[in-house]
PDB file of N, CA and C in Angstrom:
ATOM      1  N   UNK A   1      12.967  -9.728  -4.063  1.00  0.00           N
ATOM      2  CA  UNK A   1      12.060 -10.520  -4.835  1.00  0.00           C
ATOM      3  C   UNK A   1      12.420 -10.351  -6.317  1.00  0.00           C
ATOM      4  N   UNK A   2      12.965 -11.237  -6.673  1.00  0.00           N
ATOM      5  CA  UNK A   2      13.400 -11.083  -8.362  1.00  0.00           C
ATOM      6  C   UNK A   2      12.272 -11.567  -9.209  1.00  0.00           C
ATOM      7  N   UNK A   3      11.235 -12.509  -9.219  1.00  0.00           N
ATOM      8  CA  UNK A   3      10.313 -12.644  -9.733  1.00  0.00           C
ATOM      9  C   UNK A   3       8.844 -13.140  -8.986  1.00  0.00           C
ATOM     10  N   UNK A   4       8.861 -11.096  -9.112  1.00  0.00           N
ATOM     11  CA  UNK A   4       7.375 -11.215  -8.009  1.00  0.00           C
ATOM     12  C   UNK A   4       5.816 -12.197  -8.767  1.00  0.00           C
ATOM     13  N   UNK A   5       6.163 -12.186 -10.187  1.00  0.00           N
ATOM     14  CA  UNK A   5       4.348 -12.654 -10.854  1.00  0.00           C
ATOM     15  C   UNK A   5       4.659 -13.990 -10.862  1.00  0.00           C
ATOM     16  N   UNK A   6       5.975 -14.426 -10.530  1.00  0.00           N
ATOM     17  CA  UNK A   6       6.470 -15.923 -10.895  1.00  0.00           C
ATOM     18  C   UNK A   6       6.403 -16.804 -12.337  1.00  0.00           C
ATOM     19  N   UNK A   7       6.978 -15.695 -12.754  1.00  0.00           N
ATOM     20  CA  UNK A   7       6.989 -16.049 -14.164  1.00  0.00           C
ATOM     21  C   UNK A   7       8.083 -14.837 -14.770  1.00  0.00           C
ATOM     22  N   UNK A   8       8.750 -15.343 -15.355  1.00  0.00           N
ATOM     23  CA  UNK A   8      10.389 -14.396 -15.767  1.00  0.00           C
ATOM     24  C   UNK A   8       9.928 -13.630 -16.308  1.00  0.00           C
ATOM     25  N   UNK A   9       8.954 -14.100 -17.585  1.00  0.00           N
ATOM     26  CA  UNK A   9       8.845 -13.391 -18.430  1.00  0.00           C
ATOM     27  C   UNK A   9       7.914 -11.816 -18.551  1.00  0.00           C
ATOM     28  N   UNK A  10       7.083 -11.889 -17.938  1.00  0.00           N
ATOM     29  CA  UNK A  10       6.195 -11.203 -17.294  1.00  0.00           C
ATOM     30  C   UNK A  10       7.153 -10.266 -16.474  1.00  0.00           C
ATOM     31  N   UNK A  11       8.307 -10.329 -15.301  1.00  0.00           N
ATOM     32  CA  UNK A  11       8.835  -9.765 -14.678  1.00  0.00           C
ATOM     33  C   UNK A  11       9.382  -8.986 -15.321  1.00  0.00           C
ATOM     34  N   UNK A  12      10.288  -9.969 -16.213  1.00  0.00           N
ATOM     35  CA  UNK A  12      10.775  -8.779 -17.030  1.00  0.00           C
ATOM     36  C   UNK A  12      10.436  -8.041 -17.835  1.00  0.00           C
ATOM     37  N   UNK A  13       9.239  -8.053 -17.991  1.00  0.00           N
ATOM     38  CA  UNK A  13       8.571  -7.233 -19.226  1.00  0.00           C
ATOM     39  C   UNK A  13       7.960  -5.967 -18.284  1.00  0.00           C
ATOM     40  N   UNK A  14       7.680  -6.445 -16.914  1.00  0.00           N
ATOM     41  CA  UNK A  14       7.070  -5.201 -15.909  1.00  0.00           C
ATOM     42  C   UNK A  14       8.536  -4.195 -16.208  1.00  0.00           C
ATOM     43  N   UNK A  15       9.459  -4.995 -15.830  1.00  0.00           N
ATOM     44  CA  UNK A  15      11.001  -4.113 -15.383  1.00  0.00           C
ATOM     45  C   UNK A  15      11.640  -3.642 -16.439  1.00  0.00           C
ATOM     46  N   UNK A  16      11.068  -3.796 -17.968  1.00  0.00           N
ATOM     47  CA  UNK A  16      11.532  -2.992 -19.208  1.00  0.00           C
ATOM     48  C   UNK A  16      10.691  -1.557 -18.949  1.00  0.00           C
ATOM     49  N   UNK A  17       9.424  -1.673 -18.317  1.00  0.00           N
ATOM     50  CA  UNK A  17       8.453  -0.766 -18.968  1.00  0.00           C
ATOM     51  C   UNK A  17       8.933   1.073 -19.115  1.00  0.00           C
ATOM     52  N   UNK A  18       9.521   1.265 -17.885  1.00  0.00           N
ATOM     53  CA  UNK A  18      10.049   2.541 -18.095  1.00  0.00           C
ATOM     54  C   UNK A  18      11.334   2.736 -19.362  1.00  0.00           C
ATOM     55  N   UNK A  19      11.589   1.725 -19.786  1.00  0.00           N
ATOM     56  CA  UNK A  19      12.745   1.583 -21.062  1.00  0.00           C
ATOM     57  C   UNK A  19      11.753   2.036 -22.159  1.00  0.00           C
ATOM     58  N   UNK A  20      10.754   1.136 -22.062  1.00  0.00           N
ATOM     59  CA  UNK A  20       9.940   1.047 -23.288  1.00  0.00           C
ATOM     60  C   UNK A  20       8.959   2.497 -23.302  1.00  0.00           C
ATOM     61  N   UNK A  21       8.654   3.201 -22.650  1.00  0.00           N
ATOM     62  CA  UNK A  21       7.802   4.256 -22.463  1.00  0.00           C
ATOM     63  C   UNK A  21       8.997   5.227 -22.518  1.00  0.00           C
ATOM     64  N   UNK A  22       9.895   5.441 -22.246  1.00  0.00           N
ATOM     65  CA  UNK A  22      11.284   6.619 -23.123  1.00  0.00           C
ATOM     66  C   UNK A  22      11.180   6.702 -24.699  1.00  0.00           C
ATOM     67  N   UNK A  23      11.231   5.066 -24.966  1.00  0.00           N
ATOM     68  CA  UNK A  23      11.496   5.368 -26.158  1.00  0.00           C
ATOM     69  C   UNK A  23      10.072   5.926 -26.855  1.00  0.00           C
ATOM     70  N   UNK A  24       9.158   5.376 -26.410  1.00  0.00           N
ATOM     71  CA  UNK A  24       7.419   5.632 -27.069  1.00  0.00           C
ATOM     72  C   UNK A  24       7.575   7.175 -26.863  1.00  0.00           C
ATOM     73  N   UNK A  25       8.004   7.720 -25.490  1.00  0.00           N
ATOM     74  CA  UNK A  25       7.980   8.975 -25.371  1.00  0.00           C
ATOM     75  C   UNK A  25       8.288  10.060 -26.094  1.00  0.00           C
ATOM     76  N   UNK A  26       9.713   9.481 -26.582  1.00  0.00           N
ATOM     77  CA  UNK A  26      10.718  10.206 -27.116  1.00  0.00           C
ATOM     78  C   UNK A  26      10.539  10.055 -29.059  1.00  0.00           C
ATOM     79  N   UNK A  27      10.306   8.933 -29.294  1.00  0.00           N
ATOM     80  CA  UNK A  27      10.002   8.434 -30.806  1.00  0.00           C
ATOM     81  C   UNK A  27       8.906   8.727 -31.099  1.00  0.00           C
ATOM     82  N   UNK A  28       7.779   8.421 -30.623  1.00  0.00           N
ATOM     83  CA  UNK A  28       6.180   8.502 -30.840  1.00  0.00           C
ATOM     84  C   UNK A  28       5.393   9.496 -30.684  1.00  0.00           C
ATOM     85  N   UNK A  29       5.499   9.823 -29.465  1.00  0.00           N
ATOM     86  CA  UNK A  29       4.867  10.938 -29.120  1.00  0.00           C
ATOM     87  C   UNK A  29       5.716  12.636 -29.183  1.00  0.00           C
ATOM     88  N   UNK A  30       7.015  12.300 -29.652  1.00  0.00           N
ATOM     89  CA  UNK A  30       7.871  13.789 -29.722  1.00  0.00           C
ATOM     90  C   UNK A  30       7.790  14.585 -27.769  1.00  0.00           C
ATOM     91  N   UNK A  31       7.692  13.859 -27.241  1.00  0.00           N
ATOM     92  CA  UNK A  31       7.910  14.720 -25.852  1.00  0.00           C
ATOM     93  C   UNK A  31       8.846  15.401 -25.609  1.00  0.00           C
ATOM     94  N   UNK A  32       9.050  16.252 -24.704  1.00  0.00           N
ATOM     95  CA  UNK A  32      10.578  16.863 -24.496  1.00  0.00           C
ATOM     96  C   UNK A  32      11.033  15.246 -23.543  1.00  0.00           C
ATOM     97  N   UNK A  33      12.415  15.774 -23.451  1.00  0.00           N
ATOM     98  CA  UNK A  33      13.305  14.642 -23.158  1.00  0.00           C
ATOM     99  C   UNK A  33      13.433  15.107 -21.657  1.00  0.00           C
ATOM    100  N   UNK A  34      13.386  15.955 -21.202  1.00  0.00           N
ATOM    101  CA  UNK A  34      13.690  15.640 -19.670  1.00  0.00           C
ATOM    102  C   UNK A  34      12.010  15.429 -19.447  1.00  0.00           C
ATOM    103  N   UNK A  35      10.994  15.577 -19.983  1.00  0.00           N
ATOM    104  CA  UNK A  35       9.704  15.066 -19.467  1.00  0.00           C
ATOM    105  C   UNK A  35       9.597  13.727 -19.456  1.00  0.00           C
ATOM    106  N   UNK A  36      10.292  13.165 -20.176  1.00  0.00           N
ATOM    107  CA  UNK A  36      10.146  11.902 -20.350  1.00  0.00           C
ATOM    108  C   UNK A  36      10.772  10.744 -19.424  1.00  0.00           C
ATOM    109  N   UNK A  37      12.047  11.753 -19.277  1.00  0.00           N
ATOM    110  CA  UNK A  37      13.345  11.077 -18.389  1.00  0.00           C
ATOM    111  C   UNK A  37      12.794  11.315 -16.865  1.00  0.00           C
ATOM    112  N   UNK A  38      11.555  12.460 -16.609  1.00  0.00           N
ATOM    113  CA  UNK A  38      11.423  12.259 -14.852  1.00  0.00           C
ATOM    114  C   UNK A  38      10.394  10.811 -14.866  1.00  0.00           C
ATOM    115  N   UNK A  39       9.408  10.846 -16.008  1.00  0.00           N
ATOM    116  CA  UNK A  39       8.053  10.179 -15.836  1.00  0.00           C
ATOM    117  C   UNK A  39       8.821   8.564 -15.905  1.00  0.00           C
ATOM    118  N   UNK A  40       9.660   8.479 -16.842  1.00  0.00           N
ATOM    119  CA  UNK A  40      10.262   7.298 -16.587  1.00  0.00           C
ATOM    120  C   UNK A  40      10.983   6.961 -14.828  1.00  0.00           C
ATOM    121  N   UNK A  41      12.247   7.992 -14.460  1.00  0.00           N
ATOM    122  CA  UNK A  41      12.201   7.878 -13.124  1.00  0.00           C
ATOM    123  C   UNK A  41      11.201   7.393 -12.349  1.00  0.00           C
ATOM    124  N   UNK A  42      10.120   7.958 -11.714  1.00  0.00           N
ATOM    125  CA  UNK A  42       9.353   8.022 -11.233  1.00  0.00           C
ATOM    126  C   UNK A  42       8.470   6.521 -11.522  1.00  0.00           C
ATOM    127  N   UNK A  43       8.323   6.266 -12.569  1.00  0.00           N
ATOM    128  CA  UNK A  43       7.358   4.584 -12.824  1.00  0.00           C
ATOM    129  C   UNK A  43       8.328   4.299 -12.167  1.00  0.00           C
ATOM    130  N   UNK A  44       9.968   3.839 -12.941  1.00  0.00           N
ATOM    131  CA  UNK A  44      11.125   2.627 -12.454  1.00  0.00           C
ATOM    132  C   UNK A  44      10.723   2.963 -10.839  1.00  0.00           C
ATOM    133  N   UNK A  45      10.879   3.980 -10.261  1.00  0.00           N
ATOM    134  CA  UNK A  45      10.654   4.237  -8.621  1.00  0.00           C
ATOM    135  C   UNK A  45       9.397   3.242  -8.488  1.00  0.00           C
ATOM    136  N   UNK A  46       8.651   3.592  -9.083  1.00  0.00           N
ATOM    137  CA  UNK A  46       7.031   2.973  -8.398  1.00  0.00           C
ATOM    138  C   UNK A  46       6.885   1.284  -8.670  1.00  0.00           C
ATOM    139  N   UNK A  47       7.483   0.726  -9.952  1.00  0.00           N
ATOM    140  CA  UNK A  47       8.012  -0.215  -9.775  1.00  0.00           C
ATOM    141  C   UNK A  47       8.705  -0.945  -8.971  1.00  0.00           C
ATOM    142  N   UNK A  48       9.864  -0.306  -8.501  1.00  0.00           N
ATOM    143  CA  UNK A  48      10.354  -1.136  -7.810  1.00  0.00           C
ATOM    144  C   UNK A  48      10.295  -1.037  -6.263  1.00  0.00           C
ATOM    145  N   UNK A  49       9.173  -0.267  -5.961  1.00  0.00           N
ATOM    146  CA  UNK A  49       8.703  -0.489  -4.604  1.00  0.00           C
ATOM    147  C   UNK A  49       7.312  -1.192  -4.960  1.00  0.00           C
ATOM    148  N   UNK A  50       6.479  -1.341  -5.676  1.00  0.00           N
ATOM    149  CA  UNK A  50       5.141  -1.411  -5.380  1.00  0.00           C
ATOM    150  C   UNK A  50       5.356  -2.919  -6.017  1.00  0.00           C
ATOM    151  N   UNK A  51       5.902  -3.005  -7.065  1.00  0.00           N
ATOM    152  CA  UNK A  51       6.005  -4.648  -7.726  1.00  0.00           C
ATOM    153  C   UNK A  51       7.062  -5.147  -7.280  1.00  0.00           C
ATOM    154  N   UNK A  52       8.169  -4.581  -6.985  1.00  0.00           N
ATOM    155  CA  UNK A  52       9.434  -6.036  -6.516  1.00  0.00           C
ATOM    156  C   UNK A  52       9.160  -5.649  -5.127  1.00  0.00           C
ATOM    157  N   UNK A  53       8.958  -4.856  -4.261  1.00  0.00           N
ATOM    158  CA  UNK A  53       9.103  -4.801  -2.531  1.00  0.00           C
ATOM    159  C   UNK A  53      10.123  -3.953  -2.143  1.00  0.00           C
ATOM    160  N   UNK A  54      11.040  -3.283  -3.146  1.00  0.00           N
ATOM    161  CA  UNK A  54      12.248  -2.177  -2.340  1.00  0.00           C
ATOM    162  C   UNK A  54      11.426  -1.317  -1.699  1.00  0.00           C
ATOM    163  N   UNK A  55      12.317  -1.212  -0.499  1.00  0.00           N
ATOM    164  CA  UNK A  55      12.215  -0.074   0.320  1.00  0.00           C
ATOM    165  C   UNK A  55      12.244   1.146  -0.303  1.00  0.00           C
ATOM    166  N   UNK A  56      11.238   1.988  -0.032  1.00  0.00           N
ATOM    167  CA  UNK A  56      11.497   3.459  -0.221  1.00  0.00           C
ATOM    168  C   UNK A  56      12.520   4.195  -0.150  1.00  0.00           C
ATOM    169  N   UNK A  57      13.253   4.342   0.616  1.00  0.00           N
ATOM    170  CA  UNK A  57      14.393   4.606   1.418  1.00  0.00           C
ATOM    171  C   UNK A  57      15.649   4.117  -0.033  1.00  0.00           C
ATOM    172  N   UNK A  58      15.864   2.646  -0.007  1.00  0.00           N
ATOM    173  CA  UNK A  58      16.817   2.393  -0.923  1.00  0.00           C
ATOM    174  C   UNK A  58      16.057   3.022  -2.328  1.00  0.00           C
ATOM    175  N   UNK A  59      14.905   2.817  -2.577  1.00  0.00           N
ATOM    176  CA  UNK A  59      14.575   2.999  -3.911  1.00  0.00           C
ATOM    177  C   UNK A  59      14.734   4.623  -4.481  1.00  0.00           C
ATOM    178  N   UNK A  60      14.925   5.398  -3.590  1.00  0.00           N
ATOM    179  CA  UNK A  60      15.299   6.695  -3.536  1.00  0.00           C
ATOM    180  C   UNK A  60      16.536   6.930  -3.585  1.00  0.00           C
ATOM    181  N   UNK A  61      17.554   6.173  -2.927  1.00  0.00           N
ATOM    182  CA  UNK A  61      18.903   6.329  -3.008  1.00  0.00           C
ATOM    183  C   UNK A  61      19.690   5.941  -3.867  1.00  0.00           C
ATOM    184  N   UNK A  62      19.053   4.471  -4.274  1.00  0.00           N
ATOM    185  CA  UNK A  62      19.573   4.631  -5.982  1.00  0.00           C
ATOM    186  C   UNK A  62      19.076   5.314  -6.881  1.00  0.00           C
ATOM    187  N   UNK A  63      18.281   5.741  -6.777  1.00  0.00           N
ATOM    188  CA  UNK A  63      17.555   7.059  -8.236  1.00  0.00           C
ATOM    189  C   UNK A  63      19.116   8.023  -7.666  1.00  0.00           C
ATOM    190  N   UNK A  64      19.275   8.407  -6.700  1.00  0.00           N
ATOM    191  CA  UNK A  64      20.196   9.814  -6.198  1.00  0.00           C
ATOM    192  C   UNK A  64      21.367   9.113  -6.749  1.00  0.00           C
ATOM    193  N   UNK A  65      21.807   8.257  -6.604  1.00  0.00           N
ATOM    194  CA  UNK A  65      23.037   7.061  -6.906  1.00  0.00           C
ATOM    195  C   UNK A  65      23.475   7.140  -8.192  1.00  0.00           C
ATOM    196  N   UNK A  66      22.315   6.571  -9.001  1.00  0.00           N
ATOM    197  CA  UNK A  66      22.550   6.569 -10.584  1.00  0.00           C
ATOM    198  C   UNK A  66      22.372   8.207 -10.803  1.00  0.00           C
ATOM    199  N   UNK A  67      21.900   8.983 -10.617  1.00  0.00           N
ATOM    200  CA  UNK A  67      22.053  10.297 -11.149  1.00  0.00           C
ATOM    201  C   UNK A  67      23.344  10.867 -11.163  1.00  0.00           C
ATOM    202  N   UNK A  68      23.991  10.808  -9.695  1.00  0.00           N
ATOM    203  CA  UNK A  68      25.457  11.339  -9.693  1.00  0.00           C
ATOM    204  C   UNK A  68      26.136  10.509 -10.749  1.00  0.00           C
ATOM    205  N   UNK A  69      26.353   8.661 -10.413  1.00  0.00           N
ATOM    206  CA  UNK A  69      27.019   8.075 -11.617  1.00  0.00           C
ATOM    207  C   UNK A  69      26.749   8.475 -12.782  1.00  0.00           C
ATOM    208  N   UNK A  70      26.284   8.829 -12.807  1.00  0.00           N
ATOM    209  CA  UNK A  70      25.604   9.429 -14.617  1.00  0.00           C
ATOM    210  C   UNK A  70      26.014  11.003 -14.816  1.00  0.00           C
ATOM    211  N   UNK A  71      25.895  11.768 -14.117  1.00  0.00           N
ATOM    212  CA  UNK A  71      26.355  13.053 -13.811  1.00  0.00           C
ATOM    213  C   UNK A  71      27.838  13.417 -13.967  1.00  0.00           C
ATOM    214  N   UNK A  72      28.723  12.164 -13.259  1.00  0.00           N
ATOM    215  CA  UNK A  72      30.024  12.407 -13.258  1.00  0.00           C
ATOM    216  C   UNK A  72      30.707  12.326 -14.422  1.00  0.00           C
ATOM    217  N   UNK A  73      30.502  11.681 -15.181  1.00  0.00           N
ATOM    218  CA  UNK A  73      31.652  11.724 -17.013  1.00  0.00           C
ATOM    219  C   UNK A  73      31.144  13.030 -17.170  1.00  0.00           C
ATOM    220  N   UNK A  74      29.576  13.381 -17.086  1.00  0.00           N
ATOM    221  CA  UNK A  74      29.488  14.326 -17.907  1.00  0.00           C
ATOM    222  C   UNK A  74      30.383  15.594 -17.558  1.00  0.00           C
ATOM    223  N   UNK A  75      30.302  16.305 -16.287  1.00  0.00           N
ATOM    224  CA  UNK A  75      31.361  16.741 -15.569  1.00  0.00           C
ATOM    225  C   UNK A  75      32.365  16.473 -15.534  1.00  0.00           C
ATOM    226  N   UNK A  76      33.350  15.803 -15.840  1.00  0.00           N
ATOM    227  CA  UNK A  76      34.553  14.828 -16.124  1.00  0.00           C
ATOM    228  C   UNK A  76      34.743  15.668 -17.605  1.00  0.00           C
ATOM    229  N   UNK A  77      34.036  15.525 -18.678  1.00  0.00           N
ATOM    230  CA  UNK A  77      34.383  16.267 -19.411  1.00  0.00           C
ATOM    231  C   UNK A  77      34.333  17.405 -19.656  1.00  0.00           C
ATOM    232  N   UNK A  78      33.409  17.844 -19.034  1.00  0.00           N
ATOM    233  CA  UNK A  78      33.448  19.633 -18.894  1.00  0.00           C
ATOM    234  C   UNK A  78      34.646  20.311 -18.341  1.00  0.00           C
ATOM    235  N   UNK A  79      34.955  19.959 -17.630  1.00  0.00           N
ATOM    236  CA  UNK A  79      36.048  20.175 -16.821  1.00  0.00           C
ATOM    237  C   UNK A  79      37.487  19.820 -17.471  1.00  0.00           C
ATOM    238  N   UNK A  80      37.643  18.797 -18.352  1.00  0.00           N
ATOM    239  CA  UNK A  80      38.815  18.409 -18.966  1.00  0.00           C
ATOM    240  C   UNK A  80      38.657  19.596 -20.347  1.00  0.00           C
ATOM    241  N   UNK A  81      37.347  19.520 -20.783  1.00  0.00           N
ATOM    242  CA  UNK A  81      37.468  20.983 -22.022  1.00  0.00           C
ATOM    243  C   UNK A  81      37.620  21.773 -21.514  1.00  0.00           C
ATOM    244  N   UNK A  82      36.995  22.479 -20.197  1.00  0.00           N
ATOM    245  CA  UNK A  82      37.780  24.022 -20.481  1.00  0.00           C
ATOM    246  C   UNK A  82      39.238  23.960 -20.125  1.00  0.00           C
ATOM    247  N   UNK A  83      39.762  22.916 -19.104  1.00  0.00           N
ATOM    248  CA  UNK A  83      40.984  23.213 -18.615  1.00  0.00           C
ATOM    249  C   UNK A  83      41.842  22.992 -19.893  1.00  0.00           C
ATOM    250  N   UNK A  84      41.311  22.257 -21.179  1.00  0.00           N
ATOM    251  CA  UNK A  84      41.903  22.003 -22.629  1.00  0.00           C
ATOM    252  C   UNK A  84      41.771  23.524 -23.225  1.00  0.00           C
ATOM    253  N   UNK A  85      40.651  23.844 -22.903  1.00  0.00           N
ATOM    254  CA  UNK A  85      40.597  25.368 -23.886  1.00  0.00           C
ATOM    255  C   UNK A  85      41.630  26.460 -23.516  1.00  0.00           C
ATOM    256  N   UNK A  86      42.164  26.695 -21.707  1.00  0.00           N
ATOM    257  CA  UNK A  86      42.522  27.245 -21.051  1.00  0.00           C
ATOM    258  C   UNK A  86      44.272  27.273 -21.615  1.00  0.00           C
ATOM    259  N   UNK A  87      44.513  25.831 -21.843  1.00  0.00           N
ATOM    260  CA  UNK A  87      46.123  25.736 -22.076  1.00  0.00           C
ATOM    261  C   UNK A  87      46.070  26.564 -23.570  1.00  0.00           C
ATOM    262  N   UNK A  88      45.175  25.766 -24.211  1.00  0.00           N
ATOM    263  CA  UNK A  88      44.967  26.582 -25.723  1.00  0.00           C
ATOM    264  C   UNK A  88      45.243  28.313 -25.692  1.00  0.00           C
ATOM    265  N   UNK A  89      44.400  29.037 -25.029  1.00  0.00           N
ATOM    266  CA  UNK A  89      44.368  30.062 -25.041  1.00  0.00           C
ATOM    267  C   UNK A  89      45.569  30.795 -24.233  1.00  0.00           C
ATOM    268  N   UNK A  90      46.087  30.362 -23.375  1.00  0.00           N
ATOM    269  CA  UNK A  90      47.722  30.682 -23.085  1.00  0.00           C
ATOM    270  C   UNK A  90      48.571  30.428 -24.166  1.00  0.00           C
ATOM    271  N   UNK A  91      48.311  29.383 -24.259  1.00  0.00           N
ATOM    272  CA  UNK A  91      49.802  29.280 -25.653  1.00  0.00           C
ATOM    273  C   UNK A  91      49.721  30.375 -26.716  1.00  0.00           C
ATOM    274  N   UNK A  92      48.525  30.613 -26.913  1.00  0.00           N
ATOM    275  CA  UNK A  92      48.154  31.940 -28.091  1.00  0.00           C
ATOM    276  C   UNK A  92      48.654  33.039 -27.588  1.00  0.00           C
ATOM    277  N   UNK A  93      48.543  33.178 -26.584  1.00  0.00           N
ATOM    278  CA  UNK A  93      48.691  34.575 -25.733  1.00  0.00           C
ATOM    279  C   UNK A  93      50.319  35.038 -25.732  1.00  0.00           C
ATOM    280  N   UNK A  94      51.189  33.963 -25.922  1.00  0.00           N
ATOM    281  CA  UNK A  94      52.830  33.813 -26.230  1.00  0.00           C
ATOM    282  C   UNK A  94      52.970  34.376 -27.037  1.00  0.00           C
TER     283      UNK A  94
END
């Protein structure tokens, strides 16, 4: 269901809301940032089962989905610095 109120505009303004409550979170109110980042999770979740119709099931598996995608650069670079720090610190060791 891409536009459950039948009206775009409205839809999309439901499907910003966890965008828009990060930033209120994070700008306005000074929250910590992973408090902000579950409560957002958690609406986008409730959103998109209770207002568009996803399944529980999928709506859970992409939260797990986008976390790893999101997870992996960061790891991607952790892993490329130390193995960068590692050559560094051999060559010194010469």
């Amino acid at each position: 269901m891409i536009d459950p109120f039948d009206n775009i505009a409205l839809s999309a303004l439901v499907a910003v809301l966890p965008v828009i409550f990060i930033f209120w979170a994070l700008i306005i109110k000074k929250m910590k940032d992973y408090h902000a980042s579950l409560i957002a999770v958690f609406s986008a979740i409730l959103i998109a089962v209770f207002v568009y119709g996803m399944p529980v099931k999928f709506a859970l598996l992409s939260t797990l989905h986008g976390g790893l995608y999101g997870l992996f650069p960061i790891c991607w670079i952790i892993i490329n610095a130390i193995f960068l720090f590692n050559i560094h610190g051999q060559k010194r060791a010469v």
